[in-house]
Protein backbone atom coordinates (compact mmCIF):
# COMPACT_ATOMS: atom_id res chain seq x y z
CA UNK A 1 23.55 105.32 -17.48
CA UNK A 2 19.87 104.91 -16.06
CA UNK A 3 20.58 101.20 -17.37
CA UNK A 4 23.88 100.64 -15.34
CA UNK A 5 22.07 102.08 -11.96
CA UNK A 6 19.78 99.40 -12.44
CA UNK A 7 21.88 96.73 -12.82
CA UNK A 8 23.90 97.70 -10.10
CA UNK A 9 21.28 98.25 -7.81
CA UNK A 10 19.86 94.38 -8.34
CA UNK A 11 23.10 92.95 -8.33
CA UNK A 12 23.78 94.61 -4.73
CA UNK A 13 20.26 93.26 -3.77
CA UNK A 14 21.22 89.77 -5.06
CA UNK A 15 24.44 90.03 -3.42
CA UNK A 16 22.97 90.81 0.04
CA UNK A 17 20.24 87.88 -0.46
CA UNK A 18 23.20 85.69 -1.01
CA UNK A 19 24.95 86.82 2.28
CA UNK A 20 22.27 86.33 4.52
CA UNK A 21 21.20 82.84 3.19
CA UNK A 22 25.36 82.57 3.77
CA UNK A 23 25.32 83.45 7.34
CA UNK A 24 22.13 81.35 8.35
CA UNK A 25 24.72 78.41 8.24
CA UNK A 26 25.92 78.70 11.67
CA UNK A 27 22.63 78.95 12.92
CA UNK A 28 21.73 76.42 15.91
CA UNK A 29 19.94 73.23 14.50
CA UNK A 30 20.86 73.65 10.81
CA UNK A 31 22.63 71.54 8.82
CA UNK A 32 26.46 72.88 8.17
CA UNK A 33 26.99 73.97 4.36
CA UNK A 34 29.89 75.00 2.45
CA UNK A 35 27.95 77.15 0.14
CA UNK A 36 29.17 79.24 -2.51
CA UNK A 37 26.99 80.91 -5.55
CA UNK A 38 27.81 82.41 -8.83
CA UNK A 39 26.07 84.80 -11.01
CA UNK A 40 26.54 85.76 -14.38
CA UNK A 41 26.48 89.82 -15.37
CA UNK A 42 27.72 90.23 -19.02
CA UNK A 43 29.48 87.09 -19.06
CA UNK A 44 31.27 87.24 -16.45
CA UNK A 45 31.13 85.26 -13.38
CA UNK A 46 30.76 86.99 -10.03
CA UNK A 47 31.09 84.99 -6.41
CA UNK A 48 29.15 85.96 -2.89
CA UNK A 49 32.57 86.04 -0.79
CA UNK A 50 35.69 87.85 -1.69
CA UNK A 51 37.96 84.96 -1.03
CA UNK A 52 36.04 82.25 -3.23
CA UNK A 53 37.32 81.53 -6.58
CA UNK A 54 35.16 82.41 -9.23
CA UNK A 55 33.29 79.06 -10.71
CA UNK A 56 29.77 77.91 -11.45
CA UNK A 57 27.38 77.12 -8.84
CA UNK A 58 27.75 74.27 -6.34
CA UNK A 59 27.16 72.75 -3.04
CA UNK A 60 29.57 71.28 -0.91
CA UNK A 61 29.22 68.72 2.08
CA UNK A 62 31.81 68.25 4.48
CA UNK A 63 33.34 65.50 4.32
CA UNK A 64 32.18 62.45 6.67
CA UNK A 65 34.43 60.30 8.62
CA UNK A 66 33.37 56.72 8.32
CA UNK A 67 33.60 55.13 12.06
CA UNK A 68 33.71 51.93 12.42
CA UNK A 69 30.83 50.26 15.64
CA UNK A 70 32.05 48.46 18.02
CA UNK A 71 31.52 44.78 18.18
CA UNK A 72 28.09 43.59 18.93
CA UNK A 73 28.56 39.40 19.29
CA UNK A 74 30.32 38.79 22.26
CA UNK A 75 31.68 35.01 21.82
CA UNK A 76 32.79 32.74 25.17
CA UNK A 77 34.85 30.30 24.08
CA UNK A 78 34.78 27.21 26.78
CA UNK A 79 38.06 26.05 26.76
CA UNK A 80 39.69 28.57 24.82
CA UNK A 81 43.17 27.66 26.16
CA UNK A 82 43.26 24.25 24.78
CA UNK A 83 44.24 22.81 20.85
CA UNK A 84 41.22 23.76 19.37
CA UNK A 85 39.80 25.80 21.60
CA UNK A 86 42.87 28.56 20.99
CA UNK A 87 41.98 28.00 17.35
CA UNK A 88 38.89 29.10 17.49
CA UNK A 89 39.77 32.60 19.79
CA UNK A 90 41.89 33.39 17.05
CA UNK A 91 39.32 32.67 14.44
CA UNK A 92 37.10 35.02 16.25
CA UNK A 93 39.59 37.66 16.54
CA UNK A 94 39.56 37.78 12.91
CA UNK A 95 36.03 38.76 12.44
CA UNK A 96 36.27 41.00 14.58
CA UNK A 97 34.55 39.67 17.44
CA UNK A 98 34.81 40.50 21.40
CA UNK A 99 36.21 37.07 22.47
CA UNK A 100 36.35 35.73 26.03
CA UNK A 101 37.57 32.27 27.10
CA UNK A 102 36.47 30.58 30.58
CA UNK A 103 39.57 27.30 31.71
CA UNK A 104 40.14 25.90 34.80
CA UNK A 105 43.81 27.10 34.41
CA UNK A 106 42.41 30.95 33.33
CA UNK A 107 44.96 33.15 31.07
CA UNK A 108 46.07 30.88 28.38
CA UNK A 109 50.18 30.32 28.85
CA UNK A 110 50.34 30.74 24.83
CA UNK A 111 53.07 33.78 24.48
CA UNK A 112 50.82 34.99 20.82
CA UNK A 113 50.09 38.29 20.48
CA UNK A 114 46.30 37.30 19.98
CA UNK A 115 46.05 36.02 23.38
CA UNK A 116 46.42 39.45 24.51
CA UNK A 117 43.18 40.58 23.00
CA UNK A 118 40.87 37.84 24.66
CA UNK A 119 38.84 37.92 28.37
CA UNK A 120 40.14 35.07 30.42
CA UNK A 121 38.19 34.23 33.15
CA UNK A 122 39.34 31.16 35.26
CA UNK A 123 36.63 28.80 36.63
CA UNK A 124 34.88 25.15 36.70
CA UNK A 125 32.25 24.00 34.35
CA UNK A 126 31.43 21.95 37.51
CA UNK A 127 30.50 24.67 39.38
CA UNK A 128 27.59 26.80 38.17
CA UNK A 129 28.80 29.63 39.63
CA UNK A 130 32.19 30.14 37.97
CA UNK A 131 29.46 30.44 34.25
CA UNK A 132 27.39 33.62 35.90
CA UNK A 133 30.35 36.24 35.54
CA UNK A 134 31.40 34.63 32.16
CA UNK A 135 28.64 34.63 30.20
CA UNK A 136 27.19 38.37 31.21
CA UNK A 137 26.66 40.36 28.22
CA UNK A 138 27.55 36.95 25.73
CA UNK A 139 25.35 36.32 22.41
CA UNK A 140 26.77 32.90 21.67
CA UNK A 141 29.08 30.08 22.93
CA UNK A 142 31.48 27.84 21.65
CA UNK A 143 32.29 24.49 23.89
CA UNK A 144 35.64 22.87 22.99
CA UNK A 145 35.66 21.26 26.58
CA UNK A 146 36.48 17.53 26.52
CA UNK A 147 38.57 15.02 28.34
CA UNK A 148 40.08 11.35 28.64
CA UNK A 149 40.71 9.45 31.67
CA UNK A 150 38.67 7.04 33.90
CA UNK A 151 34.91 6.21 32.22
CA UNK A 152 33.27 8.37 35.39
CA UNK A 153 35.88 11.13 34.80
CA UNK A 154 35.58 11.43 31.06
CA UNK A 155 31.52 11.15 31.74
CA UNK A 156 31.53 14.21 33.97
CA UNK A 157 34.03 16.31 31.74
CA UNK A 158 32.55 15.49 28.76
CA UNK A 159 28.87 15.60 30.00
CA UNK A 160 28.16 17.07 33.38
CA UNK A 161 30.49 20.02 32.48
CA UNK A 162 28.82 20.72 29.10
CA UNK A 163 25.40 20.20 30.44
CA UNK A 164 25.90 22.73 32.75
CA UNK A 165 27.37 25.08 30.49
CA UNK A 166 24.73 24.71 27.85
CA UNK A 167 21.54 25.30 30.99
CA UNK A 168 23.60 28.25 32.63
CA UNK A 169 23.68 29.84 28.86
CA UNK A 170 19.77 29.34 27.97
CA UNK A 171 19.20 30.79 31.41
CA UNK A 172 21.02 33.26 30.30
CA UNK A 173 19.60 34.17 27.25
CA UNK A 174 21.97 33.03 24.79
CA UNK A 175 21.66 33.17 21.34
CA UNK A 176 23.34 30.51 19.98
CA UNK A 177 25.38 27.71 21.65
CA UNK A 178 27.87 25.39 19.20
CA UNK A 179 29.15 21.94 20.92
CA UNK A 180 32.68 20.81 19.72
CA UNK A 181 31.64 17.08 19.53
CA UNK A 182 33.68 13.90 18.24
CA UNK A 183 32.76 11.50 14.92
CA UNK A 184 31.61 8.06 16.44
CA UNK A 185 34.00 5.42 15.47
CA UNK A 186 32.58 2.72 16.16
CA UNK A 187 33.98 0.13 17.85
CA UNK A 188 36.12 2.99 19.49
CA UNK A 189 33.11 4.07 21.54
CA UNK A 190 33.45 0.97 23.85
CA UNK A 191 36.33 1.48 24.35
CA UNK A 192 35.91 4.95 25.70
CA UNK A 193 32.60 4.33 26.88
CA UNK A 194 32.62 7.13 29.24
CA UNK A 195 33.76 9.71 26.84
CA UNK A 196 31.17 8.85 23.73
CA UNK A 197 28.92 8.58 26.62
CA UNK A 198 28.97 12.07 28.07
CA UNK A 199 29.20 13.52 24.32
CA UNK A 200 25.98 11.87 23.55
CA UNK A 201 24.65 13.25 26.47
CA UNK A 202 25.65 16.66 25.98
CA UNK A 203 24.08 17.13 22.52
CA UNK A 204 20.92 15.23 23.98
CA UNK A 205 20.95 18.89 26.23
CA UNK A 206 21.80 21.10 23.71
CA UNK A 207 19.12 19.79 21.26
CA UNK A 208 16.54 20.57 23.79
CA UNK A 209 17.77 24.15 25.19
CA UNK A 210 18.60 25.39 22.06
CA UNK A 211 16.51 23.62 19.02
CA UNK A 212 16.51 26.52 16.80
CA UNK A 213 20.31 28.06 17.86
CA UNK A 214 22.06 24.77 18.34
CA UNK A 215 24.95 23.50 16.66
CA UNK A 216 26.92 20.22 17.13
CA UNK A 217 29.78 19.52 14.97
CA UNK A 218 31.47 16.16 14.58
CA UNK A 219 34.83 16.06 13.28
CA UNK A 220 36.72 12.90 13.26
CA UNK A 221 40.48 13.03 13.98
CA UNK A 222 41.65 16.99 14.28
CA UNK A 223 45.43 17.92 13.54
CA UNK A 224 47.26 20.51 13.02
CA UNK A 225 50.23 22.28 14.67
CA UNK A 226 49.56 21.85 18.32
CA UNK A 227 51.87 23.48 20.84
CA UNK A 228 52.88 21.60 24.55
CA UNK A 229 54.87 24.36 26.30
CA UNK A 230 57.74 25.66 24.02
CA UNK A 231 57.31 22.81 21.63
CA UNK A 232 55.36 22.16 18.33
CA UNK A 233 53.70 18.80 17.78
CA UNK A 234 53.42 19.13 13.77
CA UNK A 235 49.98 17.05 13.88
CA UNK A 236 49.50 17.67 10.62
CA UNK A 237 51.92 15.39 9.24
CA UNK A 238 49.60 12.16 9.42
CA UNK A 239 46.30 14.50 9.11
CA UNK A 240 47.02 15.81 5.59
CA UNK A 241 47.58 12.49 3.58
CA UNK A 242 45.04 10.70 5.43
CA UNK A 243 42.37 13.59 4.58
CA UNK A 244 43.36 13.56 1.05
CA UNK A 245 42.99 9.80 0.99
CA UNK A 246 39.36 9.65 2.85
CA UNK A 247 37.77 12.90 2.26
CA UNK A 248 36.01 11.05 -0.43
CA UNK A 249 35.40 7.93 1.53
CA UNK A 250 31.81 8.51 3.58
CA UNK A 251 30.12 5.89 1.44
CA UNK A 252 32.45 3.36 3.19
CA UNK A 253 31.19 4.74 7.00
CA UNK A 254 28.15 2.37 6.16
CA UNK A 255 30.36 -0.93 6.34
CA UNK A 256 29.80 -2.23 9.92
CA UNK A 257 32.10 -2.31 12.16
CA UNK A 258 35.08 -0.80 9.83
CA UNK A 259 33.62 1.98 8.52
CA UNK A 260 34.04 4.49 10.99
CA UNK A 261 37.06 3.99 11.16
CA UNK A 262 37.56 4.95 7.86
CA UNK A 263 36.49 8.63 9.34
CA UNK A 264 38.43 11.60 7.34
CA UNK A 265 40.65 14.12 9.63
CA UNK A 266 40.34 17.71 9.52
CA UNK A 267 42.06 20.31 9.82
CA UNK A 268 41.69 22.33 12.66
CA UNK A 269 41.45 25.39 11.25
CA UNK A 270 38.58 24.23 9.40
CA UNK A 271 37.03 23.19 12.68
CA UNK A 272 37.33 26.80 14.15
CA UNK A 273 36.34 28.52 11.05
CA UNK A 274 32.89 26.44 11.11
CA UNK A 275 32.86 26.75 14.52
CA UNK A 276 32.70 30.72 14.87
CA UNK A 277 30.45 30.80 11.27
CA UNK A 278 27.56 28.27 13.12
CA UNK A 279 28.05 30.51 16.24
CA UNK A 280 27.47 34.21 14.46
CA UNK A 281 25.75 33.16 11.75
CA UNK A 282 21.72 32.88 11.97
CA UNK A 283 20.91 31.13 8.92
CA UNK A 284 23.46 28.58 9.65
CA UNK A 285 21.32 25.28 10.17
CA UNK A 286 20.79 23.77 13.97
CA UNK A 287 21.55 20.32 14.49
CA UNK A 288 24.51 17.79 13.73
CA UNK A 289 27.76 19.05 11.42
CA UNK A 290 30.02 15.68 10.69
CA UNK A 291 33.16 15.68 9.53
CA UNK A 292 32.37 16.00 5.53
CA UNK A 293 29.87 18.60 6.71
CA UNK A 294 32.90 20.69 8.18
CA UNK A 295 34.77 20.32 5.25
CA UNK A 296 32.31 21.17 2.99
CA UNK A 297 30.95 24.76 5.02
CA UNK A 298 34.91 25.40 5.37
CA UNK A 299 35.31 25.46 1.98
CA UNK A 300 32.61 28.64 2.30
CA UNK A 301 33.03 31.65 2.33
């Protein structure tokens, strides 16, 4: 009997200790436990509250919500409205980035649901103040800007506009800046002086504002599906065969005079795909992407 009193009395005193170290849960400051002890008498297995279900000791966490953060790159996509440029604001969307686009024209007329989830901010590359508003709060840009017309027109599209863009965005503070350039085909370039002109320009800029962030990419002929109003150009018919027939050809750029022109496509998804990478991506290397460059990092995952 004297035995039984004994045993009683420390399994009350063990069952109080285990209450109190219960209740000092809810305390202010300490972590919240789910806490539930057994002890063995005889063999059998006794539990501190009434309503737990007798089993062998354990500690339980609740359970932890994983919440995804916010964005953290904020892209600006210079004419974001255009063939490629609404390429690469979907492109962005994908990773997950906050995506604003800055056109003369402002909200892109493209009826796609993805068009819904990008900044548009109307405004003139021409003017330095229509970049101030647009690039607050932006880690990187992405230039698809570019023009034909008169040699002095595509000069100041092509350059002047990009020049500014790429000085308003170091002044900034920009991270990382990527240029949307063209492949030089040769003989084409005096043709379009103005155009190859203001390109060459433009990267001349970049290069010096952004040496260790800067990205120009080349491509040679871009298709894909391109959309004028309601209607769908279906680029992609000439691109395709033509890229399957010169992807393989950039020994034959060094023939003068024909070589360039001998230039693969690409596909402008590839374009925007390498286009957001060299603008998020740190380790991607500064300097000049060409056309079997782009196909080669799109190929990349």
């Amino acid at each position: 009997m004297e035995g039984e009193r004994n045993v009683e009395v420390e399994d009350e005193k063990m069952r109080s200790f285990f209450e109190k170290l219960y209740a000092t849960r809810e305390e202010p400051g300490r972590v919240k436990w789910d806490i539930t002890v057994a002890v063995s008498r005889n063999g059998r297995l006794l539990s501190t509250g009434s309503d737990k279900v007798d089993e062998p000791y354990k500690v339980e966490e609740a359970e932890t919500l994983e919440v995804r953060p916010p964005p953290t790159e904020k892209l600006l996509v210079l004419g974001g409205n255009g063939f490629v440029g609404s390429h690469v604001c979907r492109e962005a969307l994908a990773h997950g980035l906050t995506v604003s686009s800055l056109n003369r024209s402002g909200r892109s007329s493209l009826h796609d649901s993805w068009a819904n989830s990008v900044v548009w901010h109307q405004g003139n590359l021409l003017s330095t103040d229509s970049l101030k508003h647009a690039l607050n709060g932006v880690t990187s840009v992405i230039s698809c800007v570019g023009s034909f017309g008169s040699n002095s027109y595509m000069y100041k599209i092509n350059g002047t506009a990009n020049i500014n863009a790429i000085r308003a965005a170091a002044e900034q503070g920009v991270k990382r800046f990527v240029y949307i350039s063209a492949a030089d085909f040769g003989l084409v370039k005096y043709l379009l002086r103005g155009y190859y002109e203001g390109k060459k320009a433009a990267e001349m800029e970049l290069m010096t504002k952004f040496p260790y962030g800067g990205v120009i990419l080349r491509p040679g002929f871009i298709y894909g599906t391109r959309r004028v109003g309601s209607m769908k150009l279906p680029l992609g018919v000439i691109g395709v065969p033509l890229e399957m027939v010169l992807k393989h050809a950039k020994p034959l750029l060094r023939i003068p005079l024909v070589g360039p022109l001998l230039t693969s496509p690409v596909n402008v998804t590839s374009v925007a795909k390498v286009a957001v990478r060299a603008a998020i991506d740190p380790v991607f290397p500064p300097g000049i992407a060409d056309t079997y460059d782009i196909l080669q990092y799109s190929l990349q995952k």
